[in-house]
N, C-alpha and C. Protein backbone atom coordinates (compact mmCIF):
# COMPACT_ATOMS: atom_id res chain seq x y z
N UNK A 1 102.97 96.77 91.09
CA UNK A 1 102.32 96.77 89.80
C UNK A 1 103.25 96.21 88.72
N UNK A 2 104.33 96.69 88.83
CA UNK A 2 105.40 96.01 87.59
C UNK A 2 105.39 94.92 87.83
N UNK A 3 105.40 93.82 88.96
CA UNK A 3 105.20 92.12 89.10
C UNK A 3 103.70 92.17 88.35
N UNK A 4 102.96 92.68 88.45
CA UNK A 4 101.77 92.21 88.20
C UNK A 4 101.24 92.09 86.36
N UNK A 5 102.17 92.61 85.98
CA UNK A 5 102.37 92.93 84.48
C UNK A 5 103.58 92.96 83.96
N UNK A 6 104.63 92.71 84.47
CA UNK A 6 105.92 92.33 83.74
C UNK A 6 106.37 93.28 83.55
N UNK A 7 106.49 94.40 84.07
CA UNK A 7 107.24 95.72 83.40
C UNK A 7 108.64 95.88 83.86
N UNK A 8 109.54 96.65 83.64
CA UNK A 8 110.82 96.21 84.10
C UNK A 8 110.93 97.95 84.32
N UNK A 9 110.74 98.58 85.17
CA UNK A 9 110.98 100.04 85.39
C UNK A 9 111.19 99.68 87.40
N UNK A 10 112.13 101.04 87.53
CA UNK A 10 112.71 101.31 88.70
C UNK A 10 111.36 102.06 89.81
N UNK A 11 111.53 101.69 90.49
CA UNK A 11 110.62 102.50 91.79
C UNK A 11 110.29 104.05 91.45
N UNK A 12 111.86 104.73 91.07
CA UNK A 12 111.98 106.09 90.53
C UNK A 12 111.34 106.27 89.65
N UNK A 13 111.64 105.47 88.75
CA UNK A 13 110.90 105.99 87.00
C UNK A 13 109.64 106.13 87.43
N UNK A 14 109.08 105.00 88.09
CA UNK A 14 107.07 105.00 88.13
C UNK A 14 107.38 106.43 88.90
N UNK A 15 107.95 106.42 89.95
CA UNK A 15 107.25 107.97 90.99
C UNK A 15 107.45 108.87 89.76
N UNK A 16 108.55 109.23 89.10
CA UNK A 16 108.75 110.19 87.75
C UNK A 16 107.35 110.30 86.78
N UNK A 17 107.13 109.51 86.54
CA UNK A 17 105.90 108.87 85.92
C UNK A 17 104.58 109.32 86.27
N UNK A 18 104.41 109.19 87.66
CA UNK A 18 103.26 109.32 88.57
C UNK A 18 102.93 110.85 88.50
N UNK A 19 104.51 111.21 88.61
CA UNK A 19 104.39 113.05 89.00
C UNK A 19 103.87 113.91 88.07
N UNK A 20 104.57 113.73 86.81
CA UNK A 20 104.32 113.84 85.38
C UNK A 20 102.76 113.54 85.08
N UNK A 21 102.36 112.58 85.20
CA UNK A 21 100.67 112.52 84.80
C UNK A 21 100.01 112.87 85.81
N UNK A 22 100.08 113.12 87.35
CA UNK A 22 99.39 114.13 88.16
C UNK A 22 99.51 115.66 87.69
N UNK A 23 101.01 116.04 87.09
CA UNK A 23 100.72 117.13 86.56
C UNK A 23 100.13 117.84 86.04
N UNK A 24 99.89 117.03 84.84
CA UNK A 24 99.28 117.36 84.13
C UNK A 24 97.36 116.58 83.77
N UNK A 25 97.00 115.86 85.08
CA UNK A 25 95.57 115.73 85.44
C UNK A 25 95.16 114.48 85.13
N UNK A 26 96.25 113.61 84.65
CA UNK A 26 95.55 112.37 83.75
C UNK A 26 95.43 111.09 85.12
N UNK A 27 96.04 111.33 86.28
CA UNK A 27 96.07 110.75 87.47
C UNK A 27 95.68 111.73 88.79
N UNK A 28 95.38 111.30 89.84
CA UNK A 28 95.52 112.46 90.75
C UNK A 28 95.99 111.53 92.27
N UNK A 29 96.90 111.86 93.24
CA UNK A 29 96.77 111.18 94.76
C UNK A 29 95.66 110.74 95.36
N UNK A 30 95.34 109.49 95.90
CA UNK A 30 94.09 109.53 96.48
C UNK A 30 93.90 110.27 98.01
N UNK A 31 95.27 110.97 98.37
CA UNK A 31 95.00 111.76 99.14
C UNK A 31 96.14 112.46 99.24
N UNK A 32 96.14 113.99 100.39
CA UNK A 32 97.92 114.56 99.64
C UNK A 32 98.38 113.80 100.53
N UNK A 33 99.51 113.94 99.78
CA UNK A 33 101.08 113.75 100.06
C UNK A 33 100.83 112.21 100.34
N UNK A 34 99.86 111.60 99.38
CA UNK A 34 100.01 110.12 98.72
C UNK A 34 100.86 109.77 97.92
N UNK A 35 101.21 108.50 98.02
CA UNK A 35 102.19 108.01 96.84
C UNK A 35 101.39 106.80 96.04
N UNK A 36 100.24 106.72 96.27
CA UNK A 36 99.17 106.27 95.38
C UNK A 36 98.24 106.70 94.92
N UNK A 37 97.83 106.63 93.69
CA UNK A 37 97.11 107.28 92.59
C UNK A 37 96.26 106.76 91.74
N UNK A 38 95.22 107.35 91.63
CA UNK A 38 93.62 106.98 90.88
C UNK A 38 93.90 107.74 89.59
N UNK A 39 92.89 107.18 88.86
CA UNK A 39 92.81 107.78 87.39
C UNK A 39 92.10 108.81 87.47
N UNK A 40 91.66 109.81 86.63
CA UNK A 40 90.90 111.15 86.92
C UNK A 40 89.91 110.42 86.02
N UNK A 41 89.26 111.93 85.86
CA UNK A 41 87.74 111.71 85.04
C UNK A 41 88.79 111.91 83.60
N UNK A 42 89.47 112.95 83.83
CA UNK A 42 90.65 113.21 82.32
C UNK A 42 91.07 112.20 81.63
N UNK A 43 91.99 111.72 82.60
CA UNK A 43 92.67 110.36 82.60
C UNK A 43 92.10 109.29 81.73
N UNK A 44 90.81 108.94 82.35
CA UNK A 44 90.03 107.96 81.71
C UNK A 44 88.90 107.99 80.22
N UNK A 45 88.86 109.56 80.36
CA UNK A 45 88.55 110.00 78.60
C UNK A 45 89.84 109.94 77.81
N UNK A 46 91.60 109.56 78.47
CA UNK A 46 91.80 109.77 77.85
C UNK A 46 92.25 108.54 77.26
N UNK A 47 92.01 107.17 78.19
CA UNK A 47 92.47 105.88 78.03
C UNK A 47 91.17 105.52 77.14
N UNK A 48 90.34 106.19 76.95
CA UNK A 48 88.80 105.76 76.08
C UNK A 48 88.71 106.26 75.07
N UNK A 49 89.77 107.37 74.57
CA UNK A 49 89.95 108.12 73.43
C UNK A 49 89.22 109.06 72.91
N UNK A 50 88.55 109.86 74.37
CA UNK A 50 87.25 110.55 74.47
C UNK A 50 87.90 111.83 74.62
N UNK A 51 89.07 112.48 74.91
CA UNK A 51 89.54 113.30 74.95
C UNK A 51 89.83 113.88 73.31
N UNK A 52 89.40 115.22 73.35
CA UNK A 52 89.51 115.97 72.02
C UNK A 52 90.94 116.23 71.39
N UNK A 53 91.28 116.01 70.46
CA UNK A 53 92.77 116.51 69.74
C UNK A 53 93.30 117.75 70.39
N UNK A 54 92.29 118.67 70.08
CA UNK A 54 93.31 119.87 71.07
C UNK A 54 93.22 119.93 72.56
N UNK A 55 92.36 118.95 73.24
CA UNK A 55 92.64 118.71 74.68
C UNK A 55 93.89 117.64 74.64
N UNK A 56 94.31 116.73 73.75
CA UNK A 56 95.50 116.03 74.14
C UNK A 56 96.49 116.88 73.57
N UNK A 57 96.98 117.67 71.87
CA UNK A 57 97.33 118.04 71.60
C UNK A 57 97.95 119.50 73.10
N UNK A 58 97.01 119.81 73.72
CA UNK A 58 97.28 120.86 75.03
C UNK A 58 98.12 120.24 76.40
N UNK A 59 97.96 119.01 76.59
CA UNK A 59 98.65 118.21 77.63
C UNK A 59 99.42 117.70 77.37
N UNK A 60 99.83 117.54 76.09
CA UNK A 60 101.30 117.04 75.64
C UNK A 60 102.47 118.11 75.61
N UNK A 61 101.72 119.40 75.39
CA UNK A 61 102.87 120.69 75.55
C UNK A 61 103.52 120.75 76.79
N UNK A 62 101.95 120.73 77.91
CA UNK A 62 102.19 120.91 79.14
C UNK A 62 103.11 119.79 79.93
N UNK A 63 103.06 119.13 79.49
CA UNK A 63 103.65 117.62 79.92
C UNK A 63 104.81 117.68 79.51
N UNK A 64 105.59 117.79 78.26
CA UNK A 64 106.65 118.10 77.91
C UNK A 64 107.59 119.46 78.22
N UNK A 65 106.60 120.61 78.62
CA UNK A 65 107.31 121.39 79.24
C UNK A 65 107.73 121.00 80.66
N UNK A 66 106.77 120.42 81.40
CA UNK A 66 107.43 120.02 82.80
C UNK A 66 107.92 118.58 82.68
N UNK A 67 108.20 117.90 81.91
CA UNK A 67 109.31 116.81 81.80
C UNK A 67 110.46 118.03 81.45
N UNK A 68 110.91 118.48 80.75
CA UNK A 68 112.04 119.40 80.87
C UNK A 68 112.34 119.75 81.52
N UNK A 69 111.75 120.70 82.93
CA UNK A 69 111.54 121.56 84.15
C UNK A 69 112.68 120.16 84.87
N UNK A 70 111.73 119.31 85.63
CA UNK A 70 112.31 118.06 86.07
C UNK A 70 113.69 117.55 85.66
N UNK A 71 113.72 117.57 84.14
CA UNK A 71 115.37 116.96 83.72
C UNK A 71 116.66 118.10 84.12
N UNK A 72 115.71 119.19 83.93
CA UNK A 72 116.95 120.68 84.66
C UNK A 72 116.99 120.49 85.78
N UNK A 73 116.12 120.16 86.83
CA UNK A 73 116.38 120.23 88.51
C UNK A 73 117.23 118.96 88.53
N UNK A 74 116.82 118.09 88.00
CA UNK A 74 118.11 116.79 88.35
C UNK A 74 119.30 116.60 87.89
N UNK A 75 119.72 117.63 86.45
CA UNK A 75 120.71 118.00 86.54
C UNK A 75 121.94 118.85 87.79
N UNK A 76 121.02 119.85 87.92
CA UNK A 76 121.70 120.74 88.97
C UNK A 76 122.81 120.33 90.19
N UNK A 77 123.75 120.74 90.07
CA UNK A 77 124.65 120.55 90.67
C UNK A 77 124.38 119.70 92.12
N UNK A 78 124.49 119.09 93.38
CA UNK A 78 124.29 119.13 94.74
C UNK A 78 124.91 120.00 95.48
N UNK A 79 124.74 121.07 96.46
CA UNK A 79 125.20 121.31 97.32
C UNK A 79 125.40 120.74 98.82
């Protein structure tokens, strides 16, 4: 997809990316333990701007709390 649109992001970042908006509903796997992903019904009210202020205003908390979650586990030491 980044050839197909010029984007300049790492393999990682998109999976980071991917995980983060499955999280929180705006994508989902097209099957488990896929590493490819469809838009939801969410997703696409929310690329249409059909999603309500306090339904985005609510997924931006959630989203930002588990982007945090994520930046603590990859901190963490290796054993």
């Amino acid at each position: 997809m980044s050839r197909a649109v010029n984007l300049i992001a790492s393999s990682g970042r998109v999976e980071e990316r991917c995980k983060l908006l499955s999280q929180v509903g705006l994508i989902a796997p097209i099957f488990e333990e896929s590493n490819m992903y469809e838009i939801t019904h969410e997703g696409q009210e929310y690329l249409d701007g059909e999603m309500s202020r306090i339904d985005r205003s609510h997924q931006l908390r959630f989203f930002s709390r588990i982007y945090i979650k994520l930046i603590n586990q990859s901190m963490r030491p290796v054993s």
